[in-house]
C-alpha atoms as a PDB file:
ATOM      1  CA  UNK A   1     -32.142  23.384  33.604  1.00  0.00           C
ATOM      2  CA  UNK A   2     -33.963  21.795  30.990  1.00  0.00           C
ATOM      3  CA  UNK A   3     -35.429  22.520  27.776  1.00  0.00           C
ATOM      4  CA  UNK A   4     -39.585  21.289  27.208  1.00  0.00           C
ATOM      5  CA  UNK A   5     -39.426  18.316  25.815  1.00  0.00           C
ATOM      6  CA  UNK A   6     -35.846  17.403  25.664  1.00  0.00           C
ATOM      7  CA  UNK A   7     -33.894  15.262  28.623  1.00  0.00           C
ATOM      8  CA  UNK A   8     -30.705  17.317  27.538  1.00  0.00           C
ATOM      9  CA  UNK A   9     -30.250  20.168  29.804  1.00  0.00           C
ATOM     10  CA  UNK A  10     -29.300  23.822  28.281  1.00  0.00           C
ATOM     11  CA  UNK A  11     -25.809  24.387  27.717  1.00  0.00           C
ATOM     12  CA  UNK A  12     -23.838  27.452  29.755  1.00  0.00           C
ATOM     13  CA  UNK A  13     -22.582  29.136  26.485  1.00  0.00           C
ATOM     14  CA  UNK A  14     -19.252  31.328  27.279  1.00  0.00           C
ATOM     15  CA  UNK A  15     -20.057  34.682  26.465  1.00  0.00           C
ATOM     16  CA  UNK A  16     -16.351  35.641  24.946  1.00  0.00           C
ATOM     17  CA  UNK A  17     -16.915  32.929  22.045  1.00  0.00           C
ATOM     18  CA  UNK A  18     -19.852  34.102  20.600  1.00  0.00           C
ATOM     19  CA  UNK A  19     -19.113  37.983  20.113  1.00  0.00           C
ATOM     20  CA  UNK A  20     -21.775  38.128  17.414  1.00  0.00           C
ATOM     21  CA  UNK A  21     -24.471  36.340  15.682  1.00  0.00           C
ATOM     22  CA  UNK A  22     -22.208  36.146  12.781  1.00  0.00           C
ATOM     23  CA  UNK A  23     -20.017  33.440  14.840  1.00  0.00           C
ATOM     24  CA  UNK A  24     -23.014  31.343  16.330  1.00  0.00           C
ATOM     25  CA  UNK A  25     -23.181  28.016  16.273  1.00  0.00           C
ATOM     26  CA  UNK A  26     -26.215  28.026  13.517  1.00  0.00           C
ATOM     27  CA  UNK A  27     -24.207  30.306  11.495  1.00  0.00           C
ATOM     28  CA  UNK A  28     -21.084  28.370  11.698  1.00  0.00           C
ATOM     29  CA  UNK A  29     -23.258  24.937  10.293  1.00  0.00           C
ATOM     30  CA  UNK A  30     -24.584  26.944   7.324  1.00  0.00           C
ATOM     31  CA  UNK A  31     -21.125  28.238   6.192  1.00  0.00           C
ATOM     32  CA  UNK A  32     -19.804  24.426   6.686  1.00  0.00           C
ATOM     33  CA  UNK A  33     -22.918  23.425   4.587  1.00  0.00           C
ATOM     34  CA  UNK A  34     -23.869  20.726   7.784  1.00  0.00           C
ATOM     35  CA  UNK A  35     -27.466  18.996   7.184  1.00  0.00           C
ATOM     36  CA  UNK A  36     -29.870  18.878   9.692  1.00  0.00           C
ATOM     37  CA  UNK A  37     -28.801  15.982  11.152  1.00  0.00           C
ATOM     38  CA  UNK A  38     -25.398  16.937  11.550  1.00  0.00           C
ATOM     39  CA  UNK A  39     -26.879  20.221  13.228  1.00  0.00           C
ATOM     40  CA  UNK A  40     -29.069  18.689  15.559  1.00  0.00           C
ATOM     41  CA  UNK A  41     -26.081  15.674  16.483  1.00  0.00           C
ATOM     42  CA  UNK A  42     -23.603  19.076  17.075  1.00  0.00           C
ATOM     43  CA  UNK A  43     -26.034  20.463  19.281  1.00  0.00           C
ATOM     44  CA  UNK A  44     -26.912  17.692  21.917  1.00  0.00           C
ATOM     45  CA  UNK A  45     -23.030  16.619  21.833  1.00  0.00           C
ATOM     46  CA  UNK A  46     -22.154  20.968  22.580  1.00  0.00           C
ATOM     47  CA  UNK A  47     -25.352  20.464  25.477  1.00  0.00           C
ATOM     48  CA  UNK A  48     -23.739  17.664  27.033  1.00  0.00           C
ATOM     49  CA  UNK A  49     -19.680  19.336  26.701  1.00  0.00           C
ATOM     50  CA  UNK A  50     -20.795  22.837  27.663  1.00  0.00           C
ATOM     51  CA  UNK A  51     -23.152  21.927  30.637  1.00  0.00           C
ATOM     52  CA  UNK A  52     -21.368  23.742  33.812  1.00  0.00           C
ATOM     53  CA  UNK A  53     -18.956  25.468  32.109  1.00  0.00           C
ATOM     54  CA  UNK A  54     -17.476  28.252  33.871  1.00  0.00           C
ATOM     55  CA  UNK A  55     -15.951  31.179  31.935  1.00  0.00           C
ATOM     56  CA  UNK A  56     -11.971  30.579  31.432  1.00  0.00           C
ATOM     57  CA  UNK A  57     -12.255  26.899  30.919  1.00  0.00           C
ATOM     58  CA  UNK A  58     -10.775  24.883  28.499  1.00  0.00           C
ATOM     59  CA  UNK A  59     -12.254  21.729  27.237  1.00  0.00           C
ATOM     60  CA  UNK A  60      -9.666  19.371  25.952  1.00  0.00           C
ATOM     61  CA  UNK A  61      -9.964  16.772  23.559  1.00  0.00           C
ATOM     62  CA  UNK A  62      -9.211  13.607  25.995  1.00  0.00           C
ATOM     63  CA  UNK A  63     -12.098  14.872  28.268  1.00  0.00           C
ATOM     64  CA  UNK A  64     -14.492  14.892  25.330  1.00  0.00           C
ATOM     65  CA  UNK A  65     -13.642  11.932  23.260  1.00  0.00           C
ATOM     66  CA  UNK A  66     -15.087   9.208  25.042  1.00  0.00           C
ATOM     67  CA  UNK A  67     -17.763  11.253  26.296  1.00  0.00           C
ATOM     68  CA  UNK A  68     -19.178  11.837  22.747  1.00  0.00           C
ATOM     69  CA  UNK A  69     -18.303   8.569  21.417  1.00  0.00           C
ATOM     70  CA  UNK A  70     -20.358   6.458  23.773  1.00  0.00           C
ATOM     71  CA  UNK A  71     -23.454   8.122  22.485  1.00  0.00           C
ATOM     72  CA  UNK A  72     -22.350   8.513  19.118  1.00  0.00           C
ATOM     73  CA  UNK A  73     -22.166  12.266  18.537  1.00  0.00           C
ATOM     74  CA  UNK A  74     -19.660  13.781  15.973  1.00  0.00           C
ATOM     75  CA  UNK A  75     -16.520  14.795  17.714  1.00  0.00           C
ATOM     76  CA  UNK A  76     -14.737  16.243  14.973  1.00  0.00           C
ATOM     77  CA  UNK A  77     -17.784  18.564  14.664  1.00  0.00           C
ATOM     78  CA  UNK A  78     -18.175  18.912  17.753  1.00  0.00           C
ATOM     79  CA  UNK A  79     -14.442  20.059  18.101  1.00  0.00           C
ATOM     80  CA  UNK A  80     -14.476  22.301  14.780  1.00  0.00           C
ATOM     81  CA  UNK A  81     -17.048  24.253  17.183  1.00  0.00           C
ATOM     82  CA  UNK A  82     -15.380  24.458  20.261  1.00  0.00           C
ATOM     83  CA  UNK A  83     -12.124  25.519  18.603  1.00  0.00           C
ATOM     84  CA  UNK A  84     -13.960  28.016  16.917  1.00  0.00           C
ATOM     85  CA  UNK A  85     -14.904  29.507  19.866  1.00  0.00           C
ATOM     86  CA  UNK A  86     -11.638  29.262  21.346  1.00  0.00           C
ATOM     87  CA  UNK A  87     -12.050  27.216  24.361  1.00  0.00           C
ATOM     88  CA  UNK A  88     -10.441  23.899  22.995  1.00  0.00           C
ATOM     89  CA  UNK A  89      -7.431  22.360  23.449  1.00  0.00           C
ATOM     90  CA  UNK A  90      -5.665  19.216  21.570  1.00  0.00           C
ATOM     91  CA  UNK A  91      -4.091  17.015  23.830  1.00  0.00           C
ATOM     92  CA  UNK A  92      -4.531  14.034  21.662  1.00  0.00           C
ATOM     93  CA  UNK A  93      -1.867  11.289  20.706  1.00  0.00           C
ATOM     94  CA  UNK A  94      -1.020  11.949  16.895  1.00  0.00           C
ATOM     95  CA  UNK A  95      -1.905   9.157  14.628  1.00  0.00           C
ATOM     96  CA  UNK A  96       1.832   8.454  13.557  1.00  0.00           C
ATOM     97  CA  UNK A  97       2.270   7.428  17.220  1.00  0.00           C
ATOM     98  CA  UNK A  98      -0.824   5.402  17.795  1.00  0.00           C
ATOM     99  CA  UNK A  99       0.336   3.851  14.445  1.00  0.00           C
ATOM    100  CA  UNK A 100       4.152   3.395  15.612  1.00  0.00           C
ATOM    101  CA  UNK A 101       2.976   1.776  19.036  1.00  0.00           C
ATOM    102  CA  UNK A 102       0.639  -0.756  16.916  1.00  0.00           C
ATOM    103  CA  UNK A 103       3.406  -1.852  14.572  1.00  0.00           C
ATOM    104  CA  UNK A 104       5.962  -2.048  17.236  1.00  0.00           C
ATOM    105  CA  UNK A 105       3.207  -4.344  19.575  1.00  0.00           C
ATOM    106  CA  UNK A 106       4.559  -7.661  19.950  1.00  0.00           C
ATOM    107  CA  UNK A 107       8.899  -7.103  19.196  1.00  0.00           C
ATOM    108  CA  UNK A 108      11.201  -7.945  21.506  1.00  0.00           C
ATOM    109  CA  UNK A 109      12.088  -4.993  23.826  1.00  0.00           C
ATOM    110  CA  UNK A 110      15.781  -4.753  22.110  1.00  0.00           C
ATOM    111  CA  UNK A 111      14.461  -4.894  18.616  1.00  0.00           C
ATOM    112  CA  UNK A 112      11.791  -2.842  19.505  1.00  0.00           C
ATOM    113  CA  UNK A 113      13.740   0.076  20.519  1.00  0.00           C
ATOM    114  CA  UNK A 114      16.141  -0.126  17.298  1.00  0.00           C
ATOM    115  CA  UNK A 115      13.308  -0.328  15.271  1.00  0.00           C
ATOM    116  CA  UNK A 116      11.740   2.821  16.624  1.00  0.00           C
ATOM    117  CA  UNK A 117      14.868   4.901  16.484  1.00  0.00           C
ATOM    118  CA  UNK A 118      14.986   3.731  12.895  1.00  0.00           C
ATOM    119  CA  UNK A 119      11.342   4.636  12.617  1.00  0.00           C
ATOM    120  CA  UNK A 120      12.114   8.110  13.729  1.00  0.00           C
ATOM    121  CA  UNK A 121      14.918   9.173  11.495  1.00  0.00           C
ATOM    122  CA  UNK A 122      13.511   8.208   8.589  1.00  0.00           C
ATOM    123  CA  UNK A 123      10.061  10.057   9.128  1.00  0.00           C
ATOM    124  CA  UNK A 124      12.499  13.142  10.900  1.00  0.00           C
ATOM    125  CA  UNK A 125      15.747  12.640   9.150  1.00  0.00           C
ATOM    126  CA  UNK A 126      19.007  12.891  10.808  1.00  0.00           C
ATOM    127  CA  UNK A 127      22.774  14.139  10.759  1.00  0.00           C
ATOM    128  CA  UNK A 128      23.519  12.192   6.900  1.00  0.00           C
ATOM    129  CA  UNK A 129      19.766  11.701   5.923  1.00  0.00           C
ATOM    130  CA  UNK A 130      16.604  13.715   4.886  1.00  0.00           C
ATOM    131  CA  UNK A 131      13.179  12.687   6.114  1.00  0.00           C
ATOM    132  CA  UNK A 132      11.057  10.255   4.029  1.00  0.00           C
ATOM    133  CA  UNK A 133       7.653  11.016   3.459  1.00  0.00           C
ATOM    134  CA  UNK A 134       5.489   9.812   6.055  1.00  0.00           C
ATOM    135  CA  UNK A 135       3.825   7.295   3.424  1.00  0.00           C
ATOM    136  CA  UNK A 136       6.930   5.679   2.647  1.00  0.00           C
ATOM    137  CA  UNK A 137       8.058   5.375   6.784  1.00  0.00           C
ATOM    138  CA  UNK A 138       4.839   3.357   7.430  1.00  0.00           C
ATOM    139  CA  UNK A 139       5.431   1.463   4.181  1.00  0.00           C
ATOM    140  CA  UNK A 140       8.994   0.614   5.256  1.00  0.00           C
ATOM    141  CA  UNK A 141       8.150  -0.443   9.019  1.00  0.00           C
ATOM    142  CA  UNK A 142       5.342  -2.696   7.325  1.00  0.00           C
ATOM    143  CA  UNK A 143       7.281  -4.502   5.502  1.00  0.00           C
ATOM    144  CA  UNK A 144       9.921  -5.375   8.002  1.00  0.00           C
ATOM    145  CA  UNK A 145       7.692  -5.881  10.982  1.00  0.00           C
ATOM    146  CA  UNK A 146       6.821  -9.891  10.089  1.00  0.00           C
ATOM    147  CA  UNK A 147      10.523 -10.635   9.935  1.00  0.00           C
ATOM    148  CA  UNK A 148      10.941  -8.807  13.263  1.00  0.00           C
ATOM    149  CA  UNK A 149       8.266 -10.402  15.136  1.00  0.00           C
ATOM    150  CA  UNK A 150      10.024 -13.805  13.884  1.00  0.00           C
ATOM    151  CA  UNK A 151      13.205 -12.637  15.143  1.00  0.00           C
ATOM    152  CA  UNK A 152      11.847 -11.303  18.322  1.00  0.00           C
ATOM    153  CA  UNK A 153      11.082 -15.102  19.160  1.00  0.00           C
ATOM    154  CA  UNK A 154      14.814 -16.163  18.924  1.00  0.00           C
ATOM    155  CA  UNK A 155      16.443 -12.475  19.605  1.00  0.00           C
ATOM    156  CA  UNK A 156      16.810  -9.417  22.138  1.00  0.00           C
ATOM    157  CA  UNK A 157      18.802  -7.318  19.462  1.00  0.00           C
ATOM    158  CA  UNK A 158      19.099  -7.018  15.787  1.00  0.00           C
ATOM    159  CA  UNK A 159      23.257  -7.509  16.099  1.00  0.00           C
ATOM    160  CA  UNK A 160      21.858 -11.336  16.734  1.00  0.00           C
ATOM    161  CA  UNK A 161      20.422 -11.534  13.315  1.00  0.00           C
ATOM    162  CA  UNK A 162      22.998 -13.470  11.147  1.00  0.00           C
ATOM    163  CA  UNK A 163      22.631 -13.676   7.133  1.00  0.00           C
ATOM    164  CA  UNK A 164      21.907 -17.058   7.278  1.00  0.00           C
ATOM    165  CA  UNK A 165      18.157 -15.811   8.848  1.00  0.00           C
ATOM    166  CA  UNK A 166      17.951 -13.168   6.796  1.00  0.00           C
ATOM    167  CA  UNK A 167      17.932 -15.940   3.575  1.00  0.00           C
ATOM    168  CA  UNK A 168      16.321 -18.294   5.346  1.00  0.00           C
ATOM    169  CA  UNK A 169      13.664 -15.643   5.672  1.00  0.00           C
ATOM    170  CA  UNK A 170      13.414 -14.049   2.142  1.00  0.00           C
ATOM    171  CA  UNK A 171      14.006 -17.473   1.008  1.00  0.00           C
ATOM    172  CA  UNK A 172       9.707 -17.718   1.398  1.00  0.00           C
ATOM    173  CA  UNK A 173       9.409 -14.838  -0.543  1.00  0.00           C
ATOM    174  CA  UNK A 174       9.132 -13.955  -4.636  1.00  0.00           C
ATOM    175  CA  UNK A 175       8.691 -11.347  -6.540  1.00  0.00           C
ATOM    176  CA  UNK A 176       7.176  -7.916  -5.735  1.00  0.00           C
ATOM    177  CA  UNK A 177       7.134  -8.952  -1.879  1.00  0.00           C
ATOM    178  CA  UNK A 178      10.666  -9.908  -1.739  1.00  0.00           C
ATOM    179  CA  UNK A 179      11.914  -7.040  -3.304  1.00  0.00           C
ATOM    180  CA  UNK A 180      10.441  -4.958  -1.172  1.00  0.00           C
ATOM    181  CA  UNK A 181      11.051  -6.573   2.382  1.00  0.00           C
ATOM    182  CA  UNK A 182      14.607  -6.949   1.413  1.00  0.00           C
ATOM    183  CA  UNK A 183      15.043  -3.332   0.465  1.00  0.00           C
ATOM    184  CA  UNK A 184      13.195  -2.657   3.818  1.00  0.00           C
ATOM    185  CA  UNK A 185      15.898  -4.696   5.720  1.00  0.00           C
ATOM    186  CA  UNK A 186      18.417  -3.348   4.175  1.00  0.00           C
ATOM    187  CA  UNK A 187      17.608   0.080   5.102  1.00  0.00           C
ATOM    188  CA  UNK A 188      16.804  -1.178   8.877  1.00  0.00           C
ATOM    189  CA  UNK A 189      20.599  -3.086   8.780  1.00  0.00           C
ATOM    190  CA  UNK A 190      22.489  -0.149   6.719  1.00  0.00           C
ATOM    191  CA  UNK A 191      21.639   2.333   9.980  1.00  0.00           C
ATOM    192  CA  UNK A 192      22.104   0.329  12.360  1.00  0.00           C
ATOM    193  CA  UNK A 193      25.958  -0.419  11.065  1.00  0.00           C
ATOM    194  CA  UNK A 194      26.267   3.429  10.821  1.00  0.00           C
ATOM    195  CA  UNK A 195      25.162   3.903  14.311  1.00  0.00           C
ATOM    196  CA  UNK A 196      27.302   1.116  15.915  1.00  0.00           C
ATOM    197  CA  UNK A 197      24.013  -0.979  16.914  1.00  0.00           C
ATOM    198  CA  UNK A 198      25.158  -4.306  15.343  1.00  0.00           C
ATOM    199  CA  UNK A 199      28.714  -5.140  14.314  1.00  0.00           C
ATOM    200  CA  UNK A 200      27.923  -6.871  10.399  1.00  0.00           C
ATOM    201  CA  UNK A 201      25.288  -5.921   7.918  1.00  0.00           C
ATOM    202  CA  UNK A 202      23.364  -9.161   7.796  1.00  0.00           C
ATOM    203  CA  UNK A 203      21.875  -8.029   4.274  1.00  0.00           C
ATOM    204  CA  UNK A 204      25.180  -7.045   2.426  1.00  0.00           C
ATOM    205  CA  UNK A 205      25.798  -8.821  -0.218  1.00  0.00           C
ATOM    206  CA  UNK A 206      22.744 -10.164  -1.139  1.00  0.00           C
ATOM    207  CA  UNK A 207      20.881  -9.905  -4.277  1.00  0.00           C
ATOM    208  CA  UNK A 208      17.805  -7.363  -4.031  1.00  0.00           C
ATOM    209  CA  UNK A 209      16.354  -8.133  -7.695  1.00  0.00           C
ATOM    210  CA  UNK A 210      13.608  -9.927  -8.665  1.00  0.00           C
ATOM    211  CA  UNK A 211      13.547 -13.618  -9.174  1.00  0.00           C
ATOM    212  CA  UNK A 212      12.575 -15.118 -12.632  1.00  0.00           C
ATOM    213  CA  UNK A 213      11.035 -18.581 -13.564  1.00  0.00           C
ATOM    214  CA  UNK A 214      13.683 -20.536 -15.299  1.00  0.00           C
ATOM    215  CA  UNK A 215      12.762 -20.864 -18.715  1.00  0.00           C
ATOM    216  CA  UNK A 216      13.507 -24.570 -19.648  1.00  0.00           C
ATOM    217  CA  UNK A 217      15.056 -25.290 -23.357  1.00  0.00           C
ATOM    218  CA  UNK A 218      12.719 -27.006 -26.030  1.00  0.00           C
ATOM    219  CA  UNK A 219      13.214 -30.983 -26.174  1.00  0.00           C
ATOM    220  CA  UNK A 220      16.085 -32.039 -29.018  1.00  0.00           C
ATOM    221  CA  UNK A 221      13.995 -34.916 -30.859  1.00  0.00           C
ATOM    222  CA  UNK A 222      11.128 -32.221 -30.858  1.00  0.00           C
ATOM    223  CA  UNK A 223      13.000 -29.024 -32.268  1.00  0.00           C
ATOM    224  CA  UNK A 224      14.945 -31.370 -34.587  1.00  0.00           C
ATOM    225  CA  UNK A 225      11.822 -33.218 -35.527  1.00  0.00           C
ATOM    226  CA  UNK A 226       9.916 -29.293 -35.888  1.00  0.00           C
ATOM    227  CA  UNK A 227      13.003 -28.002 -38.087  1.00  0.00           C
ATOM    228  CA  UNK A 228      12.716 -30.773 -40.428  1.00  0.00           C
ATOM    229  CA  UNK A 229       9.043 -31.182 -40.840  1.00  0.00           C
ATOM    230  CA  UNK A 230       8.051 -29.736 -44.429  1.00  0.00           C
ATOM    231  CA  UNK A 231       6.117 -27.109 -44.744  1.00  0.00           C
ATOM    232  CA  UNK A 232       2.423 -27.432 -45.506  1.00  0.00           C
ATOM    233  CA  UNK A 233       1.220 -27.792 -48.961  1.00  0.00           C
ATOM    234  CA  UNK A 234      -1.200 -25.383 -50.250  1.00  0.00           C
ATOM    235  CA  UNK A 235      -4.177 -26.562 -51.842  1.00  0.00           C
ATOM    236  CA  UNK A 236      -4.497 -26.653 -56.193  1.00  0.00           C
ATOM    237  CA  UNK A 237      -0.966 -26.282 -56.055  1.00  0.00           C
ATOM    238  CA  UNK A 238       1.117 -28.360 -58.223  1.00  0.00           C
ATOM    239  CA  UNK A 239       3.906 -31.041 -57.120  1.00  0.00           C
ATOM    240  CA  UNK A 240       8.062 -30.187 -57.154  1.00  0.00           C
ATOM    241  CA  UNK A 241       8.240 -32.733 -59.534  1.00  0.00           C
ATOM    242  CA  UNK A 242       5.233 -31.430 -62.143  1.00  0.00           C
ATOM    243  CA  UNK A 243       7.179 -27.978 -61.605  1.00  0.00           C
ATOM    244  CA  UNK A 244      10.199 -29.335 -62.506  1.00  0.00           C
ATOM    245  CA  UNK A 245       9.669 -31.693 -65.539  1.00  0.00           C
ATOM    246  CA  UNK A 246      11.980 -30.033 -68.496  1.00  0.00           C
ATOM    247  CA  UNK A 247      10.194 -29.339 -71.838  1.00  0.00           C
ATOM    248  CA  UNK A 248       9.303 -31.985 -74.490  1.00  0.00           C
ATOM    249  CA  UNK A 249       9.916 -35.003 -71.758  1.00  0.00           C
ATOM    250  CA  UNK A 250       7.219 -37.387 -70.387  1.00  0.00           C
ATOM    251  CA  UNK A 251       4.395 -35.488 -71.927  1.00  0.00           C
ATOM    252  CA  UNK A 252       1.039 -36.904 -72.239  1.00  0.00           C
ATOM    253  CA  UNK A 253       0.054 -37.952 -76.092  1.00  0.00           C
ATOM    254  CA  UNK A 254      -2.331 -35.774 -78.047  1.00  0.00           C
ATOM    255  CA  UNK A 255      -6.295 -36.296 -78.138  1.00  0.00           C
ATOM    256  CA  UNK A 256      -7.773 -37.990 -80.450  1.00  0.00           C
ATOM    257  CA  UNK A 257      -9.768 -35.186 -81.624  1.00  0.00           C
ATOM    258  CA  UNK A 258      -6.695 -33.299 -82.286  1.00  0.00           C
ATOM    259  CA  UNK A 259      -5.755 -36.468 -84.477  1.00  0.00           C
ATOM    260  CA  UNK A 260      -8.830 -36.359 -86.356  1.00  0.00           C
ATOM    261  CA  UNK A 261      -8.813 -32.709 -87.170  1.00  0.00           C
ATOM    262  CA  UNK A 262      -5.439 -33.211 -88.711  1.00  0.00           C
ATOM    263  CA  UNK A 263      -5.993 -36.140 -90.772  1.00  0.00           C
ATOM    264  CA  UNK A 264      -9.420 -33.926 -92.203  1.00  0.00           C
ATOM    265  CA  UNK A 265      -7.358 -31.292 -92.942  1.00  0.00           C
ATOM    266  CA  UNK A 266      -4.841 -33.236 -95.214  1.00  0.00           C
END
């Protein structure tokens, strides 16, 4: 069945989701403050989920997903509907998974699986640690995923990695970045030794702090030559010497009309 001038056929609503008016779909998009576009998106993608539905069904989100998504409708609105109605059911892959898969794409299958199990116990915690925030496990696996994929070219395992490729590695870092990849190692090496995985700590022992620019020491002939420059000399000052002439010594002879005012005055 279709409605007049729409190809989208009516939707078979279930008659326990709706108990009132108060619960409708329309109602629902007013309380959520959707716009009409939203409203009228919601509606063909709940037309195209709900057509043939029998009562007792649940509609699950890996059925819908790329059902809506090839026509672009909203599936998280789509879903806030459908779970409010109480026939949905979430049987997607959590995004820390999708994400761990991604990151772990490309690692050798040995180095792979260590890094995973590492993966896990920081976001879970285990027996002697507490769980990291999830933030801080994806920074963590970031930042020691490019030295594992250039392991995973020479390697099976991490107890293959040797501390001569760990500073071969870091050696192509500075700064900020090298801090942090090296604390990231360390982490990744410090379990596996607990855990019996690899036999040495290829990261013990080597210095996690930033590296400085060396600061190189002024030139000798210019300091000395700076230390023994004399200082400027301000201007309508007088000399050292003029300063220093003592009283009555080298002075410069009367005028003449000082002369002639004396002889008058006799």
């Amino acid at each position: 069945m279709t409605t007049a001038g729409s190809a989208w056929p009516t939707p078979t609503w279930p008659a326990r989701g709706w108990p009132g008016q108060s619960t409708s779909p329309h109602r629902l998009a007013e309380t959520r403050g959707w716009g009409r576009n939203i409203r009228f998106a919601v509606n063909r993608a709940l037309t195209l989920v709900l057509t043939g539905y029998v009562e007792g069904d649940v509609i699950r989100h890996t059925e819908i997903f790329a059902l809506l998504r090839a026509p672009d409708l909203p599936v998280g609105h789509t879903v806030t509907v459908l779970d409010e109605m109480g026939i949905f059911e979430d049987d997607s892959e959590p995004s820390f998974e999708r994400w761990l898969a991604e990151r772990l794409e490309g690692l050798a299958p040995g180095i792979r699986s260590e890094a995973e199990r590492w993966t896990r116990v920081l976001r879970d915690g285990g027996p002697r640690s507490l769980p990291r925030r999830e933030g801080t496990v994806w920074l963590y696996l970031n930042r020691v995923r490019p030295a594992l994929l250039e392991w995973s070219n020479l390697y099976d395992h991490l107890r293959e990695v040797t501390r001569d490729d760990v500073l071969t590695y870091i050696r192509t870092l500075h700064g900020r970045q090298r801090h942090d990849q090296l604390v990231a190692l360390r982490s990744l090496f410090t379990w596996a030794k607990r855990n019996g995985l690899i036999f040495r700590n290829p990261t013990s022992r080597i210095k996690v702090g930033y590296e400085y620019a060396v600061l190189q020491p002024l030139v000798p002939s210019r300091s000395t030559a700076a230390s023994r420059r004399p200082p400027p000399r301000r201007r309508g000052s007088s000399s050292p010497s003029q300063r220093s002439t003592p009283p009555g010594s080298l002075r410069s002879p009367p005028s003449c009309s000082t002369t002639s005012t004396s002889a008058t005055a006799g």
